[in-house]
Protein backbone atom coordinates (compact mmCIF):
# COMPACT_ATOMS: atom_id res chain seq x y z
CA UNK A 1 132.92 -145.03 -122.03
CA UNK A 2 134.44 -142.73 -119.16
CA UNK A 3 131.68 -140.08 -118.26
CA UNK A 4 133.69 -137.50 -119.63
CA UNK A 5 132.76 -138.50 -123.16
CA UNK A 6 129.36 -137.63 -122.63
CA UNK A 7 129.83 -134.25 -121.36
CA UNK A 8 127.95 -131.58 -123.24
CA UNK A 9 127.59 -127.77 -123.35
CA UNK A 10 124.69 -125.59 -124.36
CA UNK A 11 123.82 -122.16 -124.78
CA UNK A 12 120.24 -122.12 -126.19
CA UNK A 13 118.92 -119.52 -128.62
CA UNK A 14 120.04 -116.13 -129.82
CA UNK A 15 119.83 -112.15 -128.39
CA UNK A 16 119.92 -109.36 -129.56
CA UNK A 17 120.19 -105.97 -128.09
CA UNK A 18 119.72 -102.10 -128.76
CA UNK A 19 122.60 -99.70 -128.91
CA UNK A 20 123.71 -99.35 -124.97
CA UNK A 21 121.68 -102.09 -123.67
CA UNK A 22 122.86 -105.17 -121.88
CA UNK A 23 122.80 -109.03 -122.69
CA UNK A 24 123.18 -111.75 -120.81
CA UNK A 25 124.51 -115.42 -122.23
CA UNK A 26 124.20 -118.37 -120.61
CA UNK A 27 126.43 -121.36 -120.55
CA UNK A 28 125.62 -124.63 -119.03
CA UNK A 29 127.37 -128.01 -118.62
CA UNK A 30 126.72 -131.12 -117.85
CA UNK A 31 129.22 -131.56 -115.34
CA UNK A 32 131.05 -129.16 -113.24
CA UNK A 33 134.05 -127.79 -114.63
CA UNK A 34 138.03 -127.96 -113.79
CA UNK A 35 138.41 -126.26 -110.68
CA UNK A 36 135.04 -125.00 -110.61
CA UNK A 37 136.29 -121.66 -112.45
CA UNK A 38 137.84 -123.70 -116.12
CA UNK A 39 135.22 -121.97 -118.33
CA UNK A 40 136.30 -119.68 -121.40
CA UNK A 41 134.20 -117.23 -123.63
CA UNK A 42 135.32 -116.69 -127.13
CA UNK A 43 134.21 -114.09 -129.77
CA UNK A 44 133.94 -114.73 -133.28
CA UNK A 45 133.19 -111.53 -136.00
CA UNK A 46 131.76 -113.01 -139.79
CA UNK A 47 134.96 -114.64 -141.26
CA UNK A 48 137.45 -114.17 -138.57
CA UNK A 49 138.99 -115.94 -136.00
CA UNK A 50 137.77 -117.08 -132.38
CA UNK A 51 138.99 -114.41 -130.27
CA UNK A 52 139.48 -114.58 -126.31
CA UNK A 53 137.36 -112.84 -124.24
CA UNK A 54 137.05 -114.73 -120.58
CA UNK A 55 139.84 -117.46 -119.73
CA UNK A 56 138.29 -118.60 -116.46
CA UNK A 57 135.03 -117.75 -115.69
CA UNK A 58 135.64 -114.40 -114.48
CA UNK A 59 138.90 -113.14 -115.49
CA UNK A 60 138.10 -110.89 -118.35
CA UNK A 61 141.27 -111.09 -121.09
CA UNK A 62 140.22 -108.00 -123.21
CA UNK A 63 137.48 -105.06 -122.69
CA UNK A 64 135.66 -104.71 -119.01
CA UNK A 65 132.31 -104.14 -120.91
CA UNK A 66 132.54 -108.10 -121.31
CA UNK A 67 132.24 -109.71 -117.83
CA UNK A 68 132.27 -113.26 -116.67
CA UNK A 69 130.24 -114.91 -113.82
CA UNK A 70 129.43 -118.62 -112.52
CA UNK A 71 130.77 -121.70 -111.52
CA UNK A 72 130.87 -125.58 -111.66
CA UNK A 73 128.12 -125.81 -114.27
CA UNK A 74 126.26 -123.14 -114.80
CA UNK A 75 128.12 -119.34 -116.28
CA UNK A 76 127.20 -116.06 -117.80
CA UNK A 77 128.60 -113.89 -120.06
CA UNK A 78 126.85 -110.06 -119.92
CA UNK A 79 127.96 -107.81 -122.30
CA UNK A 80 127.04 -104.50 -121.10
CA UNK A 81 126.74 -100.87 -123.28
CA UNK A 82 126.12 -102.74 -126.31
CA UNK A 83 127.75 -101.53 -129.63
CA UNK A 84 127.27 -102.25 -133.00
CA UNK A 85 130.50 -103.90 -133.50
CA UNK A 86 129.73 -106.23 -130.69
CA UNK A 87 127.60 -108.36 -133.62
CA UNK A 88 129.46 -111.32 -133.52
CA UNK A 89 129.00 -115.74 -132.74
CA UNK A 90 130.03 -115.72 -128.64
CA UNK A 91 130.59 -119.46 -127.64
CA UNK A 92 131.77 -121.16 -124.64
CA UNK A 93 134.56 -123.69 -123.94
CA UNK A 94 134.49 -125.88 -120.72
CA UNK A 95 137.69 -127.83 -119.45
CA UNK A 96 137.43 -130.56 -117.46
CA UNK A 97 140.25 -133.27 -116.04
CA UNK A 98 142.52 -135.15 -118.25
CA UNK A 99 142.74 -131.76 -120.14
CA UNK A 100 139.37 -132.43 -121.85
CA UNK A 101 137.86 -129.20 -123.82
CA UNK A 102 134.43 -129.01 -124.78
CA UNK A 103 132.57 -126.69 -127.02
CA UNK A 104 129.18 -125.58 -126.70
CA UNK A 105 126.54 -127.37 -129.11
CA UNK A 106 124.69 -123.96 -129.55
CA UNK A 107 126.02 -120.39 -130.59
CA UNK A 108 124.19 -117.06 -129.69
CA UNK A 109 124.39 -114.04 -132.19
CA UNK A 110 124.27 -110.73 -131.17
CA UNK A 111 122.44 -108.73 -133.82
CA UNK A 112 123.65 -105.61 -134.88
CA UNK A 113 121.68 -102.74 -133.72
CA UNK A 114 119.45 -100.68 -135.95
C-alpha cells in the first residue's frame, strides 16, 4: 500500500464555551499536508450541510471571528466571541498529493451556551 493510504486525521474530544468566550480546535495529521498550507475547516449545524469555513489553513472563506492557524501537520481552528448559533460539528479536511482528501476520524461540538 502507498503511505498515503494510511494517512489519518484526528481532532480528539469536544468544547464547549460560554457566550463571548474563545475555543480553540485542534487538527492533526499524520503526514504533512499539500503545500504545507492544504488544510480546510468545515461547519456543520444539526441536519444541514458541511459548510466552508477555512480553505487553506489560514484563509478564512466566511466570518473573521473564525480564524485558521498551522502548518504541515499540526492546525487550529479558534473561534473567538462565541455565540449561541456557533453550536455546530466543526471537522477538518487534509489534502495531500495525488489529490488525496482526508477527513478527520473525530468531530468536536460546540455546545450551545446557557
Amino acid at each position: 500500500d502507498s503511505p498515503l493510504g494510511q494517512i489519518t486525521v484526528t481532532q480528539p474530544g469536544a468544547v464547549s464555551s460560554a457566550a463571548g468566550g474563545t475555543v480553540s480546535i485542534k487538527c492533526t495529521t499524520s503526514q504533512n499536508v499539500y503545500n504545507s498550507n492544504r488544510l480546510a475547516w468545515y461547519q456543520q449545524k444539526d441536519g444541514g450541510l458541511p459548510k466552508l469555513l477555512i480553505y487553506s489553513a489560514s484563509n478564512s472563506g466566511i466570518s473573521n471571528r473564525f480564524t485558521g492557524s498551522g502548518s504541515n501537520s499540526d492546525f487550529t481552528l479558534t473561534i473567538s466571541g462565541v455565540q449561541a448559533q456557533d453550536a455546530a460539528v466543526y471537522y477538518c479536511q487534509s489534502r495531500h498529493h495525488c489529490g488525496k482528501k482526508y477527513f478527520s476520524g473525530f468531530i468536536y461540538i460546540l455546545a450551545k451556551s446557557q
